[in-house]
Protein backbone atom coordinates (compact mmCIF):
# COMPACT_ATOMS: atom_id res chain seq x y z
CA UNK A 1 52.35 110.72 -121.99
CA UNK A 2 48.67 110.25 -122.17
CA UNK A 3 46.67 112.54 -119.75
CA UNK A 4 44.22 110.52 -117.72
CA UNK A 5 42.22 110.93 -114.56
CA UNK A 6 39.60 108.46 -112.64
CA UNK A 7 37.81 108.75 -109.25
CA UNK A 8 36.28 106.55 -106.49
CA UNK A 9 32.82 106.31 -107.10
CA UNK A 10 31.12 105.80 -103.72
CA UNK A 11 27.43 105.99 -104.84
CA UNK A 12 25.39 105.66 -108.31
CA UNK A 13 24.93 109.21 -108.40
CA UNK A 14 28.60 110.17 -108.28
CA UNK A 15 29.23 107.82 -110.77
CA UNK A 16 26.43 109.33 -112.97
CA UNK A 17 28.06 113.25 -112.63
CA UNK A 18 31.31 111.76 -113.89
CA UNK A 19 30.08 109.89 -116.28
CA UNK A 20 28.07 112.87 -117.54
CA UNK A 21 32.10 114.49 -117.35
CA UNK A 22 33.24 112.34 -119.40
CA UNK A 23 30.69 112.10 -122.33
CA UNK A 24 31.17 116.39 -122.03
CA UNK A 25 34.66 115.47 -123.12
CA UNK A 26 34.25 113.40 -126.13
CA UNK A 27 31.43 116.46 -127.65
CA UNK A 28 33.62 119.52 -128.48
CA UNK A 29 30.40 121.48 -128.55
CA UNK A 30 30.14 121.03 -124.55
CA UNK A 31 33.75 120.85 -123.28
CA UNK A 32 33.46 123.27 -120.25
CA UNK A 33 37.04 125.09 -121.38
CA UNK A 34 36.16 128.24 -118.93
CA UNK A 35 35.11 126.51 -115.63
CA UNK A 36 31.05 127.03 -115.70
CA UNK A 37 29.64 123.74 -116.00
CA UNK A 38 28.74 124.15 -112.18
CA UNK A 39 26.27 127.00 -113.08
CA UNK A 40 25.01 125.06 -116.10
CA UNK A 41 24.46 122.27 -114.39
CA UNK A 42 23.05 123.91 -111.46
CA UNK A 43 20.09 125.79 -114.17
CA UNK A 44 19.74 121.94 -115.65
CA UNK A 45 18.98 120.35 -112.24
CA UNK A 46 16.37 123.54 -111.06
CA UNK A 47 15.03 123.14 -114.43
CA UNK A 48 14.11 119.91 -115.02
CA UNK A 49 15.04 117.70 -111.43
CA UNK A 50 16.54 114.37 -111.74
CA UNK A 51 17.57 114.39 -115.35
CA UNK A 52 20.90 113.78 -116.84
CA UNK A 53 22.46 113.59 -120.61
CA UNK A 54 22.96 110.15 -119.93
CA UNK A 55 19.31 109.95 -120.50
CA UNK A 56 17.70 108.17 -123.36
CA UNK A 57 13.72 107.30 -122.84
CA UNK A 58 11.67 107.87 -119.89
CA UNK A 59 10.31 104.11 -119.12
CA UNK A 60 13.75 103.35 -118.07
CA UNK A 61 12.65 104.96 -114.61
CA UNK A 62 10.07 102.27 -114.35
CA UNK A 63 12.17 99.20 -115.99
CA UNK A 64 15.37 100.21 -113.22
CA UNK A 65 12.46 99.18 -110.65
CA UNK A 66 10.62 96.49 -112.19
CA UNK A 67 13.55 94.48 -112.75
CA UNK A 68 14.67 95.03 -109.03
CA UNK A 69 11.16 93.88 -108.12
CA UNK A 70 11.22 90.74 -110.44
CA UNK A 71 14.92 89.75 -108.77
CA UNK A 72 13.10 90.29 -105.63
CA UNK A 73 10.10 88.34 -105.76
CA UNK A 74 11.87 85.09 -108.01
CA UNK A 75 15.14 84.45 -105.11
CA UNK A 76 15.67 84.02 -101.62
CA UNK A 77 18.91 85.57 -100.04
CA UNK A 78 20.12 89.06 -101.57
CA UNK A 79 22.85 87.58 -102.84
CA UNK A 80 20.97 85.47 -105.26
CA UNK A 81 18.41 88.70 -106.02
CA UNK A 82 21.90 90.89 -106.88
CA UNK A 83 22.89 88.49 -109.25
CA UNK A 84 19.56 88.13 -111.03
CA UNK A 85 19.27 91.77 -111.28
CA UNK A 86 22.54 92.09 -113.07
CA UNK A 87 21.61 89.88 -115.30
CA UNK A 88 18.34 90.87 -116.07
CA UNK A 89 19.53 94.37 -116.91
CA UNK A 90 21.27 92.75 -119.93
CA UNK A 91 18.33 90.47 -120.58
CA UNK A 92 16.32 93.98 -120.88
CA UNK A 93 18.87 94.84 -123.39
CA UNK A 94 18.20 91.65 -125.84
CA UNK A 95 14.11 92.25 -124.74
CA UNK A 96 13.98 96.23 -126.08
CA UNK A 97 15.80 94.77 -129.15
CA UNK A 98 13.39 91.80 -129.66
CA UNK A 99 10.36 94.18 -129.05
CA UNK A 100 11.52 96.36 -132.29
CA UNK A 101 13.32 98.94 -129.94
CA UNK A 102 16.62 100.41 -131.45
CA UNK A 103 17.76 103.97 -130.76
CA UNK A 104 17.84 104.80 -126.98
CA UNK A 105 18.66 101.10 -125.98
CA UNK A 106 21.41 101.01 -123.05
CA UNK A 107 23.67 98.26 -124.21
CA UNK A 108 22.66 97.91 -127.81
CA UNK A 109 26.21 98.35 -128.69
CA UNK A 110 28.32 97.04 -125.66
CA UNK A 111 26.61 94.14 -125.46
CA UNK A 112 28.18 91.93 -122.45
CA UNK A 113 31.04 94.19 -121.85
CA UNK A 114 27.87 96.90 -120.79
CA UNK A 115 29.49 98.76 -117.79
CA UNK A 116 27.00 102.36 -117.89
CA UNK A 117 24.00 100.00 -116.82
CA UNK A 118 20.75 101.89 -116.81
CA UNK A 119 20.42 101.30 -113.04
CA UNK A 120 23.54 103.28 -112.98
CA UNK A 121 22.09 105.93 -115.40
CA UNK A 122 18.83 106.29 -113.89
CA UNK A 123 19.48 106.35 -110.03
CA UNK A 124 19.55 109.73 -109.54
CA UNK A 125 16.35 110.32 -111.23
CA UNK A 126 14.77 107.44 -109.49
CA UNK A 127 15.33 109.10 -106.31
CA UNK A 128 14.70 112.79 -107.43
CA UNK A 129 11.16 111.55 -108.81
CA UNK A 130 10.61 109.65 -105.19
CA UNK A 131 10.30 105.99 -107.18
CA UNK A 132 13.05 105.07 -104.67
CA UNK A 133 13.58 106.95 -101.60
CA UNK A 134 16.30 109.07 -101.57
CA UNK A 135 19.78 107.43 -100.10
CA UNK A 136 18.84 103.98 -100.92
CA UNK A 137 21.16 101.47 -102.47
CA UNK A 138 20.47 98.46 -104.59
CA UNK A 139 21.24 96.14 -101.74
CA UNK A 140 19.60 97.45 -99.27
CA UNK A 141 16.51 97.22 -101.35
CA UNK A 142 17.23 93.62 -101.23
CA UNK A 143 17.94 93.74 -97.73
CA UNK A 144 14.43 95.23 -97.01
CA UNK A 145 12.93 92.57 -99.16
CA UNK A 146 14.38 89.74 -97.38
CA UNK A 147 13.60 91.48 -93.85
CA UNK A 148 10.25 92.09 -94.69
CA UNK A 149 9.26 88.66 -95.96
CA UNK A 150 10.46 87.40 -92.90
CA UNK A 151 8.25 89.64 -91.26
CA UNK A 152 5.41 88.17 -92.83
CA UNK A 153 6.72 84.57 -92.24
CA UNK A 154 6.39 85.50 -88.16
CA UNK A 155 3.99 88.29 -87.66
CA UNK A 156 0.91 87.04 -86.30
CA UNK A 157 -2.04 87.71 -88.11
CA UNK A 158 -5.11 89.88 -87.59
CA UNK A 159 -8.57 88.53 -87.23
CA UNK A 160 -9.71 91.28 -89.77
CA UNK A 161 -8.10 90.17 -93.16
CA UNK A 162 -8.35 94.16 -94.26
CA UNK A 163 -6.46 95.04 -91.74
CA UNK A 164 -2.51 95.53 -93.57
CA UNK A 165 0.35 94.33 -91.43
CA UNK A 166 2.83 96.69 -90.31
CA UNK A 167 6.09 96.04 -92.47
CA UNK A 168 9.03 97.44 -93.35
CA UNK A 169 9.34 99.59 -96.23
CA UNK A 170 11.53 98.60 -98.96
CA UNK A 171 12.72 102.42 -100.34
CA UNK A 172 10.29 101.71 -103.48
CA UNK A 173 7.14 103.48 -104.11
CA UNK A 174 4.12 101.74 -103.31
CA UNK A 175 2.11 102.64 -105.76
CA UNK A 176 4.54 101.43 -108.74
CA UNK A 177 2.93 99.82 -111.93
CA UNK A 178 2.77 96.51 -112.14
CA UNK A 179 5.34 95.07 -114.61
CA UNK A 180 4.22 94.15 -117.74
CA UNK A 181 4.15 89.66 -117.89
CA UNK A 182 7.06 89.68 -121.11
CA UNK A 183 9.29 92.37 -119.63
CA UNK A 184 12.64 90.90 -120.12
CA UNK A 185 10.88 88.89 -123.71
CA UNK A 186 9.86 91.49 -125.50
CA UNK A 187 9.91 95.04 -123.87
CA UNK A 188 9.28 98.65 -126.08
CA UNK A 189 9.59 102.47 -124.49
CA UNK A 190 5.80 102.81 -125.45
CA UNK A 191 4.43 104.24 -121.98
CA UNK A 192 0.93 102.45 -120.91
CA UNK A 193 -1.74 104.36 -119.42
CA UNK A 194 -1.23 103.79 -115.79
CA UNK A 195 2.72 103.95 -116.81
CA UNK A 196 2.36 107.67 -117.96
CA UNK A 197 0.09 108.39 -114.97
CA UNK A 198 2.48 107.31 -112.35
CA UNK A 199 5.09 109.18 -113.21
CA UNK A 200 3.00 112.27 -114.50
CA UNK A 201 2.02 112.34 -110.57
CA UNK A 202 5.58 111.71 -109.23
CA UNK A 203 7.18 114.94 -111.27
CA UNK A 204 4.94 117.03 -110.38
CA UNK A 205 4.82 115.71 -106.76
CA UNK A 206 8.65 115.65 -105.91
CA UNK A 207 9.59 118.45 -108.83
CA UNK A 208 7.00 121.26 -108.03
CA UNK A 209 7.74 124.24 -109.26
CA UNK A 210 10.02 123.09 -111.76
CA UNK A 211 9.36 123.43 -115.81
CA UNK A 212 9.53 120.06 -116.08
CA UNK A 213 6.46 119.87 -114.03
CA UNK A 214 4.60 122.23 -115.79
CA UNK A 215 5.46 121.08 -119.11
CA UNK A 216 4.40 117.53 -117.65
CA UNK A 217 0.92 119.26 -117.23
CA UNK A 218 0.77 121.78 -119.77
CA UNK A 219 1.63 120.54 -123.47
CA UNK A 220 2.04 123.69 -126.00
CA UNK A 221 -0.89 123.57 -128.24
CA UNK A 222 2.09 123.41 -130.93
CA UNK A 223 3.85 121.00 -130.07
CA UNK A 224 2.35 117.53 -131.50
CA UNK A 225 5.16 115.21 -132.02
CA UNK A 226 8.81 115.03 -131.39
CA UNK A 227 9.75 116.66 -134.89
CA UNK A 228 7.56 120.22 -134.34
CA UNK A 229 8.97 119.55 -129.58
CA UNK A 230 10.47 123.72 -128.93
CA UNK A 231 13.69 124.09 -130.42
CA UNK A 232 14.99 124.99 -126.70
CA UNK A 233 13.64 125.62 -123.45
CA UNK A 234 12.52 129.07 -123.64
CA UNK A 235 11.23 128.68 -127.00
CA UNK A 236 8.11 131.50 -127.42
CA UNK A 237 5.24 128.83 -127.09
CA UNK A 238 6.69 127.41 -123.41
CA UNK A 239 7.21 131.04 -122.09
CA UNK A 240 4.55 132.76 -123.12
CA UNK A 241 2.54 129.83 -120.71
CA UNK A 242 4.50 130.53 -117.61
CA UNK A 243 3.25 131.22 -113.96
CA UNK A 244 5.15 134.60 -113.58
CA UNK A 245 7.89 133.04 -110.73
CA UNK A 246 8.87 130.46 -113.60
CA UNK A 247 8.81 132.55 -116.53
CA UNK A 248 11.60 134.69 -115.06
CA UNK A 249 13.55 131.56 -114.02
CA UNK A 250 13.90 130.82 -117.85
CA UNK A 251 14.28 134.26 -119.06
CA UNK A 252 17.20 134.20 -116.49
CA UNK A 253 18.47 131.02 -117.77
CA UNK A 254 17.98 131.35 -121.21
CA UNK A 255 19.94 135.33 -121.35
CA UNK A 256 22.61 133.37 -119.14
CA UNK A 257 23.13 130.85 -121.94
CA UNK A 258 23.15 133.97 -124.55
CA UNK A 259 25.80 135.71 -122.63
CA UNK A 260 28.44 133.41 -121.84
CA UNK A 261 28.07 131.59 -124.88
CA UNK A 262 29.89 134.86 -125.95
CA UNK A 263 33.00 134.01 -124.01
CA UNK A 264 33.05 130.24 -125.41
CA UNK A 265 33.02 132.30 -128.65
CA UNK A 266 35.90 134.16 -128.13
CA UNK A 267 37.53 131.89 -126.57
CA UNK A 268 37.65 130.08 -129.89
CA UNK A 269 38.71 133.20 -131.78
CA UNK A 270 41.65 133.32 -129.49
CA UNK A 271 42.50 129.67 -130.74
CA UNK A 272 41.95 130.52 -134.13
CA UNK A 273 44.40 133.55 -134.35
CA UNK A 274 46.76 131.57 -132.79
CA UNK A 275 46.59 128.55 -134.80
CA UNK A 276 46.24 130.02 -138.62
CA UNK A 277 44.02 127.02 -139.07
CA UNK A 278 41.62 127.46 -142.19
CA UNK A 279 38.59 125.60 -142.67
CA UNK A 280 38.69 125.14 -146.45
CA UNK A 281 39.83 127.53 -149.28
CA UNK A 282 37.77 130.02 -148.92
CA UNK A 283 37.50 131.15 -145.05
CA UNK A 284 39.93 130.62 -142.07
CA UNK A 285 38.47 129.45 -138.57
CA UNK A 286 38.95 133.23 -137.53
CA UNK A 287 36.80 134.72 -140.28
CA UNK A 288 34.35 132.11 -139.23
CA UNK A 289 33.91 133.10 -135.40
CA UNK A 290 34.33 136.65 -136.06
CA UNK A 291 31.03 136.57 -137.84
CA UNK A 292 29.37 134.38 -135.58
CA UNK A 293 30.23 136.67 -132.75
CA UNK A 294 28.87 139.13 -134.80
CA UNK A 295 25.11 137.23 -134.74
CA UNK A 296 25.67 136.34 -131.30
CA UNK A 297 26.28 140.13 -130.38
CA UNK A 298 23.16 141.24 -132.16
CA UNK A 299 21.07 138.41 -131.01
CA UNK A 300 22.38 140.15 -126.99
CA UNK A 301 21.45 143.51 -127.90
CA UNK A 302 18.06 141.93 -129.00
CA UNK A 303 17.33 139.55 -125.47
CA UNK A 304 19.80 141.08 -123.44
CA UNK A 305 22.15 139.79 -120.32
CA UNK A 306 21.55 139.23 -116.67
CA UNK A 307 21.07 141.98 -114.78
CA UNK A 308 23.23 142.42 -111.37
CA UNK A 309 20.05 141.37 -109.67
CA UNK A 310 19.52 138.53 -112.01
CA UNK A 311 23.27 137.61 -111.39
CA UNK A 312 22.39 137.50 -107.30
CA UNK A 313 19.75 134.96 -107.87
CA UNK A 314 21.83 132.69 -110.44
CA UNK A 315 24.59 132.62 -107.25
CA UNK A 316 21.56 131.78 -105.02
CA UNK A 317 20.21 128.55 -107.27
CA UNK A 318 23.93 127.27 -107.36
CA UNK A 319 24.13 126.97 -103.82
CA UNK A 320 20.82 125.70 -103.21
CA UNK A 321 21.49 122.63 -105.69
CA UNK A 322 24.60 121.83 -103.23
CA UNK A 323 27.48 123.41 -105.71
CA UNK A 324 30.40 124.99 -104.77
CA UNK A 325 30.20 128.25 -106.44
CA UNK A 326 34.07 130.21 -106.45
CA UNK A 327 34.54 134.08 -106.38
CA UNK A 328 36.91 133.58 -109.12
CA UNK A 329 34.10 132.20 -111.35
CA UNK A 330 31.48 135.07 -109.85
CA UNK A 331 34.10 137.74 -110.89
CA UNK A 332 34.64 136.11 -114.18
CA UNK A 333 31.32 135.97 -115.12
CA UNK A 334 29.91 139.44 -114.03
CA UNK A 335 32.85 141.50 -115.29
CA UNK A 336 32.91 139.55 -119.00
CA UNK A 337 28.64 140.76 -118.81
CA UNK A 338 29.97 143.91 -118.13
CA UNK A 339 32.18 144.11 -120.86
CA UNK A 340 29.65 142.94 -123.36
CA UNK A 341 27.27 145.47 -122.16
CA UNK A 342 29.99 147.95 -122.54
CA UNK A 343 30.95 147.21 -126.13
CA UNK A 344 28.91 149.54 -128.70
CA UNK A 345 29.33 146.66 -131.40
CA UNK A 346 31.16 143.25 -131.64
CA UNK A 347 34.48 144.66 -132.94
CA UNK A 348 34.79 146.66 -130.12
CA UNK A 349 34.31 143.35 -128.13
CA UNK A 350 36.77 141.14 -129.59
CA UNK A 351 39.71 144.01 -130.13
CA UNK A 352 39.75 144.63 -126.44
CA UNK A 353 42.98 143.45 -125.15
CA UNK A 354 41.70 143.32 -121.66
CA UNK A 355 38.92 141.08 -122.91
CA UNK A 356 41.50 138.13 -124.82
CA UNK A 357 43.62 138.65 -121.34
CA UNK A 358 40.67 138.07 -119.72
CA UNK A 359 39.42 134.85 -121.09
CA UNK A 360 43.32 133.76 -121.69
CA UNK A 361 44.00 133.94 -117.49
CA UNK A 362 40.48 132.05 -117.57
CA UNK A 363 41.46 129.31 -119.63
CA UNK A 364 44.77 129.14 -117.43
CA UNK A 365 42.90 129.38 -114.24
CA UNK A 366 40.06 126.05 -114.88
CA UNK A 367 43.51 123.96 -116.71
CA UNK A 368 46.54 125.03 -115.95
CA UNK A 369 49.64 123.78 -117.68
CA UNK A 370 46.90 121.27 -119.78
CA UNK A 371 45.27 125.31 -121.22
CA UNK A 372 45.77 125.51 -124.72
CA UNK A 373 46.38 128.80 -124.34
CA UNK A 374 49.63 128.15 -121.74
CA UNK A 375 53.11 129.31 -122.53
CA UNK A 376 54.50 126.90 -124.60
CA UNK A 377 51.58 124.08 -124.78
CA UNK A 378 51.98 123.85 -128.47
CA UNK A 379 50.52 120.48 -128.58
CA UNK A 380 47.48 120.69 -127.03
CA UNK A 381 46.89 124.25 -129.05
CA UNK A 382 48.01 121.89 -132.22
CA UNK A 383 44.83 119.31 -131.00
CA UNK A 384 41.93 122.22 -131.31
CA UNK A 385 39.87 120.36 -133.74
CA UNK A 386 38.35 123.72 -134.67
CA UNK A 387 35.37 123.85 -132.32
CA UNK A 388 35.64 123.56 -128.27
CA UNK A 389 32.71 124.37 -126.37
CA UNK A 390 30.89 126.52 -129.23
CA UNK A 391 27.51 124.86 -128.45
CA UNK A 392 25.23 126.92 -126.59
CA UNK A 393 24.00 125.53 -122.67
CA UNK A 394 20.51 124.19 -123.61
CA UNK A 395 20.07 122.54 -120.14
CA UNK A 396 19.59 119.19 -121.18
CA UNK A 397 16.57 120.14 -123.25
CA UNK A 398 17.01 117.82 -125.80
CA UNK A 399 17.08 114.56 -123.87
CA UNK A 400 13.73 116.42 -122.19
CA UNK A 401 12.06 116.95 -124.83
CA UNK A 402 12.31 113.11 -125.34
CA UNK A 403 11.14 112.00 -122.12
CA UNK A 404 8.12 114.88 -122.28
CA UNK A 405 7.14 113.26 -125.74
CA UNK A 406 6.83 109.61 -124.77
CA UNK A 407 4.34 111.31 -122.13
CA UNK A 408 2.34 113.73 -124.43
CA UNK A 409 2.25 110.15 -127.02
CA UNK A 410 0.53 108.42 -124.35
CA UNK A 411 -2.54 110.85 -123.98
CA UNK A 412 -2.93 111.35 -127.99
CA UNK A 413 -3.57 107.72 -128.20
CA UNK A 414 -6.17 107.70 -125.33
């Protein structure tokens, strides 16, 4: 039988995290095989706020409210604004397509069966980055619309025309951009002046702190298009501009992502004994991790791993992005830093029986009878396709790097 699972998705960011779950599935360079996508996760979101891998190009956090705005303002009864909105977020769709728009575009290949729309996508970024106050829904945005021009409808009217009434707030930031006249004709990811402004200000308003803020601010002198963007996030020209608070936040992240990319390591050694599986003629899967443990161990010894202290703060930033952090995973992850710190070389790492039991009970713990490593779970051993969970966390740089671009494109063409 199949495996499957599903949940009850009760608001759009819910529904983003396990859609973000998912897409971790179908990459076997993310699958979270040892139970600490909680911690990565946790670095991602203290990193850079209110992104997700379901991320493609930053104006998306201004057409998500534009085209809310343009349902607003064109019917009368929320019902009627809900339905234009849906429909307009496949008319942006056929627009970013018309405008000469290709990669990045959310329904490009769905078409009308679309069902990750970029409202959907974006809604937790939208409220991180205050666009839309936090805990608002869709329809209540309409339902503030509605209440509020009936507000002006009755409201009596000051003798001084400068003085504002009083209304109701509709969850969306005030000072928005105005939406450009042939949005849903011919639309493009292009930023505008006032585009890149706004949400320059909003980062680094409701994200201070962060190193998406400062990168907002600070563009490495190196870095001059997307092709020479920082290979990761603690790439030498980002660090070396750091406030001192922020530097060690990404020294901490960045030997965290050394270390326990280790243990994903291993863990495919493990699979790799156990299978016999060869990747061509010449080399077997196990010759193949043993020597990229072997780079990965010197490449420890060279940055080396969190320190107990170090450790202490990492459980501290999981619980103040609103994880549940268990002592299983704590013990897991301290004593497998302990062993590597232990081991005088790489051999001595991947020989030590306590180490394979180690990961093995892991494995067991996070899946259960699904592990691949579980008495007698031949077939899903059998489906190892050779790589699961071998790429290092990079806490959603990439999709980042991306959004930082389209900003830094908009002040080289000033």
């Amino acid at each position: 039988m199949t495996s499957v699972f599903g949940w009850v998705a009760t608001d759009a960011e819910q529904r983003r995290r396990m859609m973000e779950v998912v897409d971790q599935f179908r990459d076997s360079t993310t699958i979270d095989d040892l139970g600490l996508g909680g911690i990565r996760d946790a670095f991602s979101d203290t990193l850079f706020p209110g992104t997700s891998t379901l991320h493609t190009r930053i104006r998306y956090a201004l057409f998500v409210p534009w085209t809310l705005q343009l349902a607003s303002d064109r019917n009368a009864t929320v019902s009627e604004m809900s339905g234009a909105f849906t429909r307009s977020e496949f008319q942006l769709t056929q627009s970013l397509l018309n405008g000469g728009e290709s990669a990045g575009v959310i329904g490009r290949m769905a078409g009308a069966d679309l069902k990750r729309t970029a409202s959907t996508v974006y809604w937790g970024l939208l409220s991180t980055w205050g666009v839309f106050e936090r805990g608002f829904t869709v329809r209540e945005y309409f339902e503030r619309c509605v209440l509020r021009r009936e507000q002006k409808r009755v409201l009596p009217r000051a003798d001084d025309p400068e003085v504002a009434l009083e209304l109701t707030p509709t969850g969306l930031h005030e000072r928005l951009p105005a939406a450009p006249t042939d949005l849903l004709n011919a639309a493009e990811f292009a930023l505008r002046p006032e585009d890149e402004q706004f949400l320059r200000e909003a980062i680094t308003h409701y994200a201070p702190g962060s190193l998406l803020a400062h990168l907002v601010e600070n563009q490495p002198a190196s870095w001059v298009d997307f092709e020479s963007a920082p290979a990761t996030f603690a790439s030498p020209e980002i660090v070396a501009d750091l406030p001192q608070a922020l530097q060690g936040l990404v020294t901490r992240a960045n030997k965290y992502a050394i270390a326990v990319h280790g243990a994903s390591l291993v863990y495919n050694l493990i699979l790799a004994r156990r299978t016999g599986r060869h990747i061509d003629d010449e080399m077997t899967y196990e010759e193949h991790y043993i020597d990229r443990i072997h780079e990965w161990f010197d490449e420890t010894q060279r940055e080396g791993t969190p320190t107990a202290e170090d450790q202490n703060q990492i459980w501290l930033m999981v619980s103040a992005t609103g994880r549940a952090l268990s002592r299983s995973t704590t013990v897991f992850v301290r004593e497998w830093i302990a062993s590597v710190n232990a081991a005088a070389n790489a051999d001595q790492l991947i020989e030590s029986a306590e180490v394979i039991q180690r990961i093995i009970s892991r494995e067991r713990e996070k899946k259960g009878a699904r592990a691949r490593l579980a008495p007698g779970n031949r077939r899903a051993l059998d489906a190892w396709s050779g790589a699961a969970g071998t790429g290092r966390n990079n806490f959603r740089w990439n999709y980042v790097a991306r959004h930082l671009q389209d900003l830094y494109d908009v002040r080289t063409t000033d």
